[in-house]
Each structure stands twice: as C-alpha cells, then as structure tokens.
C-alpha atoms as a PDB file:
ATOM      1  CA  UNK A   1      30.947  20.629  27.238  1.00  0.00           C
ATOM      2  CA  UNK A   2      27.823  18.626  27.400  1.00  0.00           C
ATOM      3  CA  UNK A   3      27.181  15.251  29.185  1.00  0.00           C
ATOM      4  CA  UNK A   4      27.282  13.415  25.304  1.00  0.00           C
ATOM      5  CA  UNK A   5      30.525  14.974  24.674  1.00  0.00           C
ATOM      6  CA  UNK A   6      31.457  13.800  27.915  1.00  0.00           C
ATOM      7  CA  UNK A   7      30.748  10.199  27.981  1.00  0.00           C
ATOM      8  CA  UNK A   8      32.131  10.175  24.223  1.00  0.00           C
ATOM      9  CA  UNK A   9      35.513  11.523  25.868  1.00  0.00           C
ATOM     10  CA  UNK A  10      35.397   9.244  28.111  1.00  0.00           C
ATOM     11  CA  UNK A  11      34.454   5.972  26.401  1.00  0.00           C
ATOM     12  CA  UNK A  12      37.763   6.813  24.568  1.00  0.00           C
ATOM     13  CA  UNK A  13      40.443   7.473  27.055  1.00  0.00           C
ATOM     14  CA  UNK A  14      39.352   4.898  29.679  1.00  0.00           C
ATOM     15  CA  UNK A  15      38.978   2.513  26.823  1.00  0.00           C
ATOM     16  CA  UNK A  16      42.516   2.817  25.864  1.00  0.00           C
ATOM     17  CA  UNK A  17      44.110   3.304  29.217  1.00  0.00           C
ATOM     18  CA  UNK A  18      42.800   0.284  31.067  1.00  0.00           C
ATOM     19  CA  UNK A  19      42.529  -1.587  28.382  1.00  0.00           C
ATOM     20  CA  UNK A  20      38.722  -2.600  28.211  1.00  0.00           C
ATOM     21  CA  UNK A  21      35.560  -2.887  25.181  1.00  0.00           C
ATOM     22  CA  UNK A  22      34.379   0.675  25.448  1.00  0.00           C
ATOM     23  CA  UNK A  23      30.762  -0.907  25.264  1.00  0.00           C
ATOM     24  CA  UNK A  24      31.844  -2.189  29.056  1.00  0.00           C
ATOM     25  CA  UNK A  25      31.403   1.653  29.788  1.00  0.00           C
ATOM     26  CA  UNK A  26      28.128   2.501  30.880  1.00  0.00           C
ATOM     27  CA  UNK A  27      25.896   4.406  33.006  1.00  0.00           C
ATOM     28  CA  UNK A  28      25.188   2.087  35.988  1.00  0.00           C
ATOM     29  CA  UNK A  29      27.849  -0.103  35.529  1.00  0.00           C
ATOM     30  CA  UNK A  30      30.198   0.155  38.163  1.00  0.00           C
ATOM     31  CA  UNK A  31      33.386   2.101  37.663  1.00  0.00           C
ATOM     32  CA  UNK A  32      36.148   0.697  39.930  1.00  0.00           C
ATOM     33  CA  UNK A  33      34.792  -3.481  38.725  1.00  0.00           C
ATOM     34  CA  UNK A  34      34.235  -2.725  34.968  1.00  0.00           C
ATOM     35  CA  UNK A  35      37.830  -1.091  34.733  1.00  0.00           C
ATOM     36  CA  UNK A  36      39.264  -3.598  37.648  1.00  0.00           C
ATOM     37  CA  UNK A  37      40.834  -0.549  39.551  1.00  0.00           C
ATOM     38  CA  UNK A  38      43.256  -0.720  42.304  1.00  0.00           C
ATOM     39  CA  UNK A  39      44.760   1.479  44.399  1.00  0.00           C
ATOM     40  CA  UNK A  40      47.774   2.346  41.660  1.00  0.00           C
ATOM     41  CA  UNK A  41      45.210   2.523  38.762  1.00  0.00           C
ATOM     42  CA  UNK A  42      43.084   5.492  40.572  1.00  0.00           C
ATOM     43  CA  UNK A  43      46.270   7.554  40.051  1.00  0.00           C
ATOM     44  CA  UNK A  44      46.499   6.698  36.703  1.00  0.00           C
ATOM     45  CA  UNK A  45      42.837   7.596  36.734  1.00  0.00           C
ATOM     46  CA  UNK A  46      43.761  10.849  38.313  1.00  0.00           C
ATOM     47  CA  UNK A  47      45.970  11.402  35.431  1.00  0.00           C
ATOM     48  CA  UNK A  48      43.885  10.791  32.625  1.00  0.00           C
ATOM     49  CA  UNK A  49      41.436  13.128  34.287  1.00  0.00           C
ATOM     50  CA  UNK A  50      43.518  16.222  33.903  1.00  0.00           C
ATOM     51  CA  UNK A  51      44.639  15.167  30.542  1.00  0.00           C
ATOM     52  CA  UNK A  52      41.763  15.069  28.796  1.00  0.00           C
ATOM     53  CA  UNK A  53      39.272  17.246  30.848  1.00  0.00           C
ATOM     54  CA  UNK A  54      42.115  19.986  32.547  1.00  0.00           C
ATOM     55  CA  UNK A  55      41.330  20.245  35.875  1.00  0.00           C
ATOM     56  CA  UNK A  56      42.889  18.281  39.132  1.00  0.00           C
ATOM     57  CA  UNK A  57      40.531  15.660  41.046  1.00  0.00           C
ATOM     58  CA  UNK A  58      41.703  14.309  44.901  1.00  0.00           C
ATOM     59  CA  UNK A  59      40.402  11.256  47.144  1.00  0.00           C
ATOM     60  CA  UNK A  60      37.979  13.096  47.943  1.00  0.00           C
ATOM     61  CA  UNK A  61      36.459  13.963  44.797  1.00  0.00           C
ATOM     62  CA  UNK A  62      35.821  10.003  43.934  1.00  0.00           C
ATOM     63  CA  UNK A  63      34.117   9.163  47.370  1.00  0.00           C
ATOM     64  CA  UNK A  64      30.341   8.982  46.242  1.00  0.00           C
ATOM     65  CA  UNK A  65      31.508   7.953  42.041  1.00  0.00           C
ATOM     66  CA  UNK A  66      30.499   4.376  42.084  1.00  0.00           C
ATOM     67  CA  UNK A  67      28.797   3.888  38.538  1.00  0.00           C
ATOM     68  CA  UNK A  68      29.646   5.325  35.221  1.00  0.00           C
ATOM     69  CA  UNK A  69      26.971   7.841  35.914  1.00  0.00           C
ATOM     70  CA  UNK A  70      28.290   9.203  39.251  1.00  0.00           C
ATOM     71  CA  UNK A  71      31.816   9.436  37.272  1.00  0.00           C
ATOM     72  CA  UNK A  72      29.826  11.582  34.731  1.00  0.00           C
ATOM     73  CA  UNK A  73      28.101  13.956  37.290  1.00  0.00           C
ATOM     74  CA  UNK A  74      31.331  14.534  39.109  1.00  0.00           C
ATOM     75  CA  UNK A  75      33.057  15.301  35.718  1.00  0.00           C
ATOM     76  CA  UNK A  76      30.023  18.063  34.818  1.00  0.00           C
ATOM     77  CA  UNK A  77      30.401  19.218  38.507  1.00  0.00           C
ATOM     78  CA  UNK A  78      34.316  19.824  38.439  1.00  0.00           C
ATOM     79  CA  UNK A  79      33.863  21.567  34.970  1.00  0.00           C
ATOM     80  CA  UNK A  80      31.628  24.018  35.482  1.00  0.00           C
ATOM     81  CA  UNK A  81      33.361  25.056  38.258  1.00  0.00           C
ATOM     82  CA  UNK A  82      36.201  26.241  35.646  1.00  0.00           C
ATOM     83  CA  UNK A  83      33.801  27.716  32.839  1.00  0.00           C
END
C-alpha cells in the first residue's frame, strides 16, 4: 500500500468516526486538535487502526505522531513490518 492509498484510507475512516470535513485532514495539521481527541477517543483510534489497516498499535506507537504526516509515517512503518 502506498502513502496515496494511505491518506485516501484515512481521510475516510477518521472522517466518519470523529465526525470531522475530511479536508480538516492534512499533512501538518495536528492530529489529536483537528480530530479533538481525548483520552477515550485514542482507543477508538486504536480501533479504527486495526480495522482498516490490520495490524495492532500501543501507547507507545503514537508518542512522536503529532501531525497528519507523523500519523502517515507511523502507518507505512507498522505496515511494512507485516508485508
């Protein structure tokens, strides 16, 4: 899966599941304001993760994701560890 297919993927699912413009989702915006994420939503996060991209994420793995972007390169990272 490329990084296109991934920000397309994406746009979509954290679109519908926090409810915001999917034009709000972009590179260097900032992940946690844009989507207003609290402590509760980052499991919901968590969950949409391994829905739509099948593999499991942790605490851990969302330490340095600040922007979009960083959301993006962790989401390459964590795939091509399963290719």
């Amino acid at each position: 899966m490329n990084r296109e297919e991934i920000i397309t993927i994406t746009r979509k699912f954290l679109s519908e599941e926090f409810e915001v413009d999917p034009s709000t989702i972009e590179g260097e915006n900032n992940l946690k304001t844009t989507l207003d994420l609290d402590s509760l939503d980052y499991v919901d996060l968590v969950v949409v993760i391994e829905e739509n991209f099948g593999f499991k994420t942790n605490a851990d793995d969302f330490q340095k994701v600040i922007t979009f972007n960083d959301f993006y390169d962790m989401v390459e990272r964590k795939l091509s560890k399963i290719v």
